[in-house]
PDB file of N, CA and C in Angstrom:
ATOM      1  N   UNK A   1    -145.205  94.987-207.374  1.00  0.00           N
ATOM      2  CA  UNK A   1    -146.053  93.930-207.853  1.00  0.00           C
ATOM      3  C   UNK A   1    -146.058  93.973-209.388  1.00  0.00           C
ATOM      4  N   UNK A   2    -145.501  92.784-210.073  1.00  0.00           N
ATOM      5  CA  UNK A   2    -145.426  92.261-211.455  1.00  0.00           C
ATOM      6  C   UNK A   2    -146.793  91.451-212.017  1.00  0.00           C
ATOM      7  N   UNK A   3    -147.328  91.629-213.306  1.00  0.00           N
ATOM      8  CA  UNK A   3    -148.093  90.601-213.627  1.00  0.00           C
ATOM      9  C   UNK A   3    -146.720  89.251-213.739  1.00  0.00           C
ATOM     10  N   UNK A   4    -147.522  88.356-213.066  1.00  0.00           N
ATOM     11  CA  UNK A   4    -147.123  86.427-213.172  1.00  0.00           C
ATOM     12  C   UNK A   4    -146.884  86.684-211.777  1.00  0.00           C
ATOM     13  N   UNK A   5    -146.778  87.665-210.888  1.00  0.00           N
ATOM     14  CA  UNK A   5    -146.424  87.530-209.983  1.00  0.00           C
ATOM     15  C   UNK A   5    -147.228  86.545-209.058  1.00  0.00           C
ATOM     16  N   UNK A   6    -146.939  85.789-208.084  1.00  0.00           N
ATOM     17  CA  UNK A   6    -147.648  85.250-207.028  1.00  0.00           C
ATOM     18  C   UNK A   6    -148.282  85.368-206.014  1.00  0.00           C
ATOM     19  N   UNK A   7    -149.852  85.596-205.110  1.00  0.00           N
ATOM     20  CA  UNK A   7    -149.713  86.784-204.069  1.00  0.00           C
ATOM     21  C   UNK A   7    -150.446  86.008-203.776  1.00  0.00           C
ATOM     22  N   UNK A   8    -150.798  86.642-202.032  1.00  0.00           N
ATOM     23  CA  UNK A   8    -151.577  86.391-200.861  1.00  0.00           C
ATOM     24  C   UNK A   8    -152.887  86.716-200.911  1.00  0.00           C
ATOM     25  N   UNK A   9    -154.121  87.035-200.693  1.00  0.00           N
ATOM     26  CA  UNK A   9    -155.074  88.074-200.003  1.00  0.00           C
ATOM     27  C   UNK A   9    -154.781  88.300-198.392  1.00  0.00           C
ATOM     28  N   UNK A  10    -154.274  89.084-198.156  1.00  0.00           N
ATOM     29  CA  UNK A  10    -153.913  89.326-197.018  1.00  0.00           C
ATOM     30  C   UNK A  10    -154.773  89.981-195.675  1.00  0.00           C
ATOM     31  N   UNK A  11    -156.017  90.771-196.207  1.00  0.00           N
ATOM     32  CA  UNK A  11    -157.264  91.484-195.950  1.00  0.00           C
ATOM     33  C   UNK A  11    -158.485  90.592-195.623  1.00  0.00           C
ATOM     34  N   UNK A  12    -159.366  90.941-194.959  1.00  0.00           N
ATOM     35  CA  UNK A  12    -160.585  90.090-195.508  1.00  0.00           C
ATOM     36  C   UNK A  12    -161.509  91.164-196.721  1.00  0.00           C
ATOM     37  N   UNK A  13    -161.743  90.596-197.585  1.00  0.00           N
ATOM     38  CA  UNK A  13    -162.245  90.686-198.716  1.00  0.00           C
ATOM     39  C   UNK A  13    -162.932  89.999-198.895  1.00  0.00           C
ATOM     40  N   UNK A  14    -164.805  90.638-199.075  1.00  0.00           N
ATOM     41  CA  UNK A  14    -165.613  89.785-199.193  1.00  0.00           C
ATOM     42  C   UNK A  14    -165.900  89.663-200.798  1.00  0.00           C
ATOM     43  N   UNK A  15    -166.532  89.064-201.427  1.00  0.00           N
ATOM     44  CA  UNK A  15    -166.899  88.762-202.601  1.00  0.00           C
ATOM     45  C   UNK A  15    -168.110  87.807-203.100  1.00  0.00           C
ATOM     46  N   UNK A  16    -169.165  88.144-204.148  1.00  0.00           N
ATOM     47  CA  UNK A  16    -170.140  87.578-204.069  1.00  0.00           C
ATOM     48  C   UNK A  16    -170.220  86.761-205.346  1.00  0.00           C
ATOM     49  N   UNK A  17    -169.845  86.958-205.949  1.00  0.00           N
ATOM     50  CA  UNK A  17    -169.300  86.366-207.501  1.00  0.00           C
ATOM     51  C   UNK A  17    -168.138  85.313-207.673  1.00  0.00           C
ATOM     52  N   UNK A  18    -168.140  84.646-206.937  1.00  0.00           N
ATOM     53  CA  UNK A  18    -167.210  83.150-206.397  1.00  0.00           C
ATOM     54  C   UNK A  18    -167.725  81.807-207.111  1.00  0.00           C
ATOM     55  N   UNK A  19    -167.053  81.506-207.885  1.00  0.00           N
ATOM     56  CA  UNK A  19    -168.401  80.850-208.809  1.00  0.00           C
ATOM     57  C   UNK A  19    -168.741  79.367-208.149  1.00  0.00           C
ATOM     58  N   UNK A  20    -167.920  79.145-206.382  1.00  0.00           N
ATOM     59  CA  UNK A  20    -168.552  77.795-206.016  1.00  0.00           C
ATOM     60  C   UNK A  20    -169.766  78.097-204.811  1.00  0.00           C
ATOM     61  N   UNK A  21    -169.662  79.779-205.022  1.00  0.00           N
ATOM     62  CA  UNK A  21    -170.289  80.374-203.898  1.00  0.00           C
ATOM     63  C   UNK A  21    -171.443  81.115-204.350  1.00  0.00           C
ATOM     64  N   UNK A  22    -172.084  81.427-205.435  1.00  0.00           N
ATOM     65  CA  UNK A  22    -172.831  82.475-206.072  1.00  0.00           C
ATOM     66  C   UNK A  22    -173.733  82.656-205.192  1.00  0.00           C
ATOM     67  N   UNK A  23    -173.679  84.323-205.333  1.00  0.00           N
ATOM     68  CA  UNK A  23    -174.345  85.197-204.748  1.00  0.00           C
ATOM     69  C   UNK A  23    -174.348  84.587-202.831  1.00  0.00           C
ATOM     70  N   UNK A  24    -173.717  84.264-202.625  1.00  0.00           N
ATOM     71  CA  UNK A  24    -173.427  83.961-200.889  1.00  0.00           C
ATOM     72  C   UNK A  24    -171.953  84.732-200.895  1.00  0.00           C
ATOM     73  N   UNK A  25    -171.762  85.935-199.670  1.00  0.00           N
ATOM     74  CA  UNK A  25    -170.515  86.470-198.981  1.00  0.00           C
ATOM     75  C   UNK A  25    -169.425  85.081-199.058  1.00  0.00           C
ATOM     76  N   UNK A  26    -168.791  85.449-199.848  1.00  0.00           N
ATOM     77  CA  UNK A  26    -167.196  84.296-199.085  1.00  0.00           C
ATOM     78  C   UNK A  26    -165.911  85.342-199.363  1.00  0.00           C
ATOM     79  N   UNK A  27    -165.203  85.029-197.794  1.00  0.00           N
ATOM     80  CA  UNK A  27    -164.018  85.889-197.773  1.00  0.00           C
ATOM     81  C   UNK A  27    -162.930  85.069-198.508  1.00  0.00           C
ATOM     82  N   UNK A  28    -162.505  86.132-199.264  1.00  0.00           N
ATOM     83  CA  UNK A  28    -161.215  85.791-199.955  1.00  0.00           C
ATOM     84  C   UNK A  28    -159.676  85.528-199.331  1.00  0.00           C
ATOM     85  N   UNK A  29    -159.861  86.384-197.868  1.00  0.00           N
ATOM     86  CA  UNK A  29    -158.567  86.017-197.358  1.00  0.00           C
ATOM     87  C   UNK A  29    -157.836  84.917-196.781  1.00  0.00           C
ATOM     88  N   UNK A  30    -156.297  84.975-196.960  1.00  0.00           N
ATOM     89  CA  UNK A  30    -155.768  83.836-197.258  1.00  0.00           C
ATOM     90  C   UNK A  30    -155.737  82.951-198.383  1.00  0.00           C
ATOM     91  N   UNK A  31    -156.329  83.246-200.012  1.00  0.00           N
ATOM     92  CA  UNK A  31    -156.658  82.634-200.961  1.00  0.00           C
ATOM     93  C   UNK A  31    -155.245  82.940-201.769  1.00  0.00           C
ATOM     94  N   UNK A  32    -154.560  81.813-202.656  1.00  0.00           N
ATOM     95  CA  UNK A  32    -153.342  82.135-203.894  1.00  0.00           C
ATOM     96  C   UNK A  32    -153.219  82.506-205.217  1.00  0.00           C
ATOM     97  N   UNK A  33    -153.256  83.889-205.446  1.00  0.00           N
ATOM     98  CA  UNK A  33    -153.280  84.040-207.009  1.00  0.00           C
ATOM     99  C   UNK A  33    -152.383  83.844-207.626  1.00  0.00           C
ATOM    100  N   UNK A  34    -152.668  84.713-208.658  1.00  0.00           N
ATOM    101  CA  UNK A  34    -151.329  85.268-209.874  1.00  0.00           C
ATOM    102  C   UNK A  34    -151.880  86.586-210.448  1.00  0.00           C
ATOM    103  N   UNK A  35    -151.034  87.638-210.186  1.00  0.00           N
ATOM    104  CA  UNK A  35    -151.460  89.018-210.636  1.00  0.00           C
ATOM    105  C   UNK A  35    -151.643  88.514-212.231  1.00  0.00           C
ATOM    106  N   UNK A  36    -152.854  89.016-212.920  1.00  0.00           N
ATOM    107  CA  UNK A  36    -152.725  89.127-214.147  1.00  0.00           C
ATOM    108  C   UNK A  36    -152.237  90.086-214.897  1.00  0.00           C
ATOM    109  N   UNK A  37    -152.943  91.598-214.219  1.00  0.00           N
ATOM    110  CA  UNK A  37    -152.478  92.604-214.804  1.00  0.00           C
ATOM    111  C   UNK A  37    -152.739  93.981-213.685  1.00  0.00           C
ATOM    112  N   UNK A  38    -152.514  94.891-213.691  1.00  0.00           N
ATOM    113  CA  UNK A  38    -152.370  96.273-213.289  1.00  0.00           C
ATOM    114  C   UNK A  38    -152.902  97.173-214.213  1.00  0.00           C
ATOM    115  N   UNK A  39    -154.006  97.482-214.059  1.00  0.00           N
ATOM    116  CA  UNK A  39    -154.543  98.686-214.777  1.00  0.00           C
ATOM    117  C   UNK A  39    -153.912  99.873-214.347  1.00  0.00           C
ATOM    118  N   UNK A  40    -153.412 100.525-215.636  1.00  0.00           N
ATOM    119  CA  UNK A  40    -153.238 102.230-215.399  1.00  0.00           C
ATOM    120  C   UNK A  40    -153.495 102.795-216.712  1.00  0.00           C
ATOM    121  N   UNK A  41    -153.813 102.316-217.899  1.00  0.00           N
ATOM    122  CA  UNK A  41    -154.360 102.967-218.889  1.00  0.00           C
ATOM    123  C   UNK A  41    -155.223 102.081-219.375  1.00  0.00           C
ATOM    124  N   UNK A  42    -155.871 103.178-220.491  1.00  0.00           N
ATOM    125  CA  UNK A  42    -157.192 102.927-221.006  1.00  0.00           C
ATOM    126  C   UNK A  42    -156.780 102.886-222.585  1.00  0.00           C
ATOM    127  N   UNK A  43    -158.288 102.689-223.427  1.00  0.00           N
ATOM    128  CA  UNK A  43    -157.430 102.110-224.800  1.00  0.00           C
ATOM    129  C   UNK A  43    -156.795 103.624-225.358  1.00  0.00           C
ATOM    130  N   UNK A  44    -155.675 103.680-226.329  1.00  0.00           N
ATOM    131  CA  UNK A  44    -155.085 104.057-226.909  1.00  0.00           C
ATOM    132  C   UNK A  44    -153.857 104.633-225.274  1.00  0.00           C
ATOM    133  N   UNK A  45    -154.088 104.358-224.756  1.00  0.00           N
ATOM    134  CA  UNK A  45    -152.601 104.554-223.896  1.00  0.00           C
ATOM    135  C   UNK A  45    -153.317 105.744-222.667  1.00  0.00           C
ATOM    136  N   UNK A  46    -154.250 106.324-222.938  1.00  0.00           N
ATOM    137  CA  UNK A  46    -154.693 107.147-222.047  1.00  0.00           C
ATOM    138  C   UNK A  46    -154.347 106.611-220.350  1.00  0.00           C
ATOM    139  N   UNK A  47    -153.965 107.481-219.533  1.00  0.00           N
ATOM    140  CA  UNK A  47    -154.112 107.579-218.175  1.00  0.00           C
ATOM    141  C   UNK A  47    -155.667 106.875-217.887  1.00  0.00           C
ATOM    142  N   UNK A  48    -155.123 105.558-216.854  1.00  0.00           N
ATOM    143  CA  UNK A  48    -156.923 105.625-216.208  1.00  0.00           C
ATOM    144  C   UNK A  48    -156.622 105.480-214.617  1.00  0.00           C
ATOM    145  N   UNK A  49    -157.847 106.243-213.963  1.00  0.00           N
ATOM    146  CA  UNK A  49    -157.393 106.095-212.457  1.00  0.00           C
ATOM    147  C   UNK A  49    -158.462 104.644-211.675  1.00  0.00           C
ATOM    148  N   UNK A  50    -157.891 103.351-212.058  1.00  0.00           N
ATOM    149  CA  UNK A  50    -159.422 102.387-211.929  1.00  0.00           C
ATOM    150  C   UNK A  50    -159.547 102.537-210.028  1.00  0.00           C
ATOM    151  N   UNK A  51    -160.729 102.095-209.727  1.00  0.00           N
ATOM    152  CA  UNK A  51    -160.896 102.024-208.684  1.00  0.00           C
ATOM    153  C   UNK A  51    -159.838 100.509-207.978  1.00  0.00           C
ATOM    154  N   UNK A  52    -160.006  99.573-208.319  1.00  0.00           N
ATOM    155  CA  UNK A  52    -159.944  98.310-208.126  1.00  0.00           C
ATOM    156  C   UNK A  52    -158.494  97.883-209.180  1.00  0.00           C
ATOM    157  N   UNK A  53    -157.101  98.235-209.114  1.00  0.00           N
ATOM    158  CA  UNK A  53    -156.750  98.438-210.238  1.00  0.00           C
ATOM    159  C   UNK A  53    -155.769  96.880-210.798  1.00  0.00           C
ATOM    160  N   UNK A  54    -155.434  96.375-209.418  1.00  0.00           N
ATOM    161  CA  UNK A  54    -154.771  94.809-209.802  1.00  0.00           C
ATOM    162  C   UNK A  54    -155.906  93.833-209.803  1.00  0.00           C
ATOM    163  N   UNK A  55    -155.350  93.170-210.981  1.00  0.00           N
ATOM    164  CA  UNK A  55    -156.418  91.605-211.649  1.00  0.00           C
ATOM    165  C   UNK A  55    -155.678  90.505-211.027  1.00  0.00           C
ATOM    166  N   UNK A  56    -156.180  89.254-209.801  1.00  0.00           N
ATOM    167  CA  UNK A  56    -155.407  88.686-209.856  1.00  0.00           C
ATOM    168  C   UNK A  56    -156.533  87.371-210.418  1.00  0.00           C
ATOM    169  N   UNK A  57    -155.777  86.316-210.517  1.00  0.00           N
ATOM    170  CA  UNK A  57    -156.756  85.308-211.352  1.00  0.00           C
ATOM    171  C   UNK A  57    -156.457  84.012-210.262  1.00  0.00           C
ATOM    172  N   UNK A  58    -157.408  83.198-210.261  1.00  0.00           N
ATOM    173  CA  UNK A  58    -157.348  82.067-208.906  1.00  0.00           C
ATOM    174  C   UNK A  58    -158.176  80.844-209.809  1.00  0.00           C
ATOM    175  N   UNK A  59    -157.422  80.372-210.554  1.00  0.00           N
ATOM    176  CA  UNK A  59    -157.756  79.039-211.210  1.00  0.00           C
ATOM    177  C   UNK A  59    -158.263  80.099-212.726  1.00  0.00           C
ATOM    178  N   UNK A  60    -159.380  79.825-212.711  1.00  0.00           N
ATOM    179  CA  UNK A  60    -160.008  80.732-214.258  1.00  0.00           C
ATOM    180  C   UNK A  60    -160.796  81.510-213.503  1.00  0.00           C
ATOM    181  N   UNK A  61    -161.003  82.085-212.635  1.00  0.00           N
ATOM    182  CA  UNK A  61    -161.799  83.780-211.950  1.00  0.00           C
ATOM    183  C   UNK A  61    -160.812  84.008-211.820  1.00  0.00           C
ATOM    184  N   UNK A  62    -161.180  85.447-212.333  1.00  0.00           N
ATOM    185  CA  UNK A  62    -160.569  86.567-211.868  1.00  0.00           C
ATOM    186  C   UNK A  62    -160.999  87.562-211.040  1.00  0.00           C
ATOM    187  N   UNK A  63    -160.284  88.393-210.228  1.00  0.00           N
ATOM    188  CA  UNK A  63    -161.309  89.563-209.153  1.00  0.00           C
ATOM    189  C   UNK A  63    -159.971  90.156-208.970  1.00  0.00           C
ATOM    190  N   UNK A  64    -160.604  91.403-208.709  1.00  0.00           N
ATOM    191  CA  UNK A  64    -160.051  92.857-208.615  1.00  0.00           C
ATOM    192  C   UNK A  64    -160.034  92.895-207.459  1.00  0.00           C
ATOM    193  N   UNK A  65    -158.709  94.056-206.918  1.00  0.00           N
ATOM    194  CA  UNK A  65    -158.117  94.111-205.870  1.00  0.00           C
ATOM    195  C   UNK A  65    -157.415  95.278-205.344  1.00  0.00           C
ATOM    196  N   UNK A  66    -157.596  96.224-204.575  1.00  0.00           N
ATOM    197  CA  UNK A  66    -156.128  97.466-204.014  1.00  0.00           C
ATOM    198  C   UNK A  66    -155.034  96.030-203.872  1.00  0.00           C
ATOM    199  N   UNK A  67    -153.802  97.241-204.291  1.00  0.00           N
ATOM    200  CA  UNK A  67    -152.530  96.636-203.878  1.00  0.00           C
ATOM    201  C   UNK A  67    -152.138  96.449-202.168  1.00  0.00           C
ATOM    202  N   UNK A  68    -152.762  97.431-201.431  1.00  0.00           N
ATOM    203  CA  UNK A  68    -152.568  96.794-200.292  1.00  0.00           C
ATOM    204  C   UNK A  68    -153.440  95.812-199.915  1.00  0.00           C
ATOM    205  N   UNK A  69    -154.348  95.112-200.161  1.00  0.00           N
ATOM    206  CA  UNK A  69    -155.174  94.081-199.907  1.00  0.00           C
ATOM    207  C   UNK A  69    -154.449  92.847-199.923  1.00  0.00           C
ATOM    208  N   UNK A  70    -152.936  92.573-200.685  1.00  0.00           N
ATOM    209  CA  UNK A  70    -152.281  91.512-201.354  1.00  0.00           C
ATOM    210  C   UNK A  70    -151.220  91.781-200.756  1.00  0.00           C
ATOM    211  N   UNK A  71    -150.163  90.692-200.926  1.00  0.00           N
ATOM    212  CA  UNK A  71    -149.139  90.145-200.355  1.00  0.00           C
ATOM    213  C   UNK A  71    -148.148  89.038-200.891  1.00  0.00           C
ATOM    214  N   UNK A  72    -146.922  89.273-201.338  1.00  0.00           N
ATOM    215  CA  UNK A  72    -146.030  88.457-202.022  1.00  0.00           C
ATOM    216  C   UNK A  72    -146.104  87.140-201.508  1.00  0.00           C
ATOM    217  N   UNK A  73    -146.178  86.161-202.333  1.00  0.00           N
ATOM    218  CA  UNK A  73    -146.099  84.272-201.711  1.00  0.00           C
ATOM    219  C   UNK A  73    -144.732  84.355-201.456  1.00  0.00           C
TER     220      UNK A  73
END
């Protein structure tokens, strides 16, 4: 998995911060991103171990994700 890449939610993944949904559960699966980025360091280059570590972005939100949760378009 590349940032620009294209992906699935393949999982159900709930989320409460949906901004047509606020604060109401809506599952993310089946929804189309674009990886933005992959966290693995922190500022000056340091190692980071994030919990949540791919950004994918779905119009202008963004939400965090495991790589197995996702799935190539």
């Amino acid at each position: 998995m590349q940032p620009g890449e294209r992906v699935r939610v393949k999982k159900s993944v709930i989320v409460y911060n949906h901004p047509k949904h606020r604060s109401k559960p809506f599952d993310m699966h089946g929804q189309e991103g674009e990886v933005k980025a992959i966290i693995s360091t922190w500022k000056a280059g340091e190692p980071l171990s994030a919990t949540l570590p791919v950004v994918v972005i779905f119009g202008r939100t963004r939400f965090h994700f495991h790589a197995d949760e996702l799935e190539p378009c």
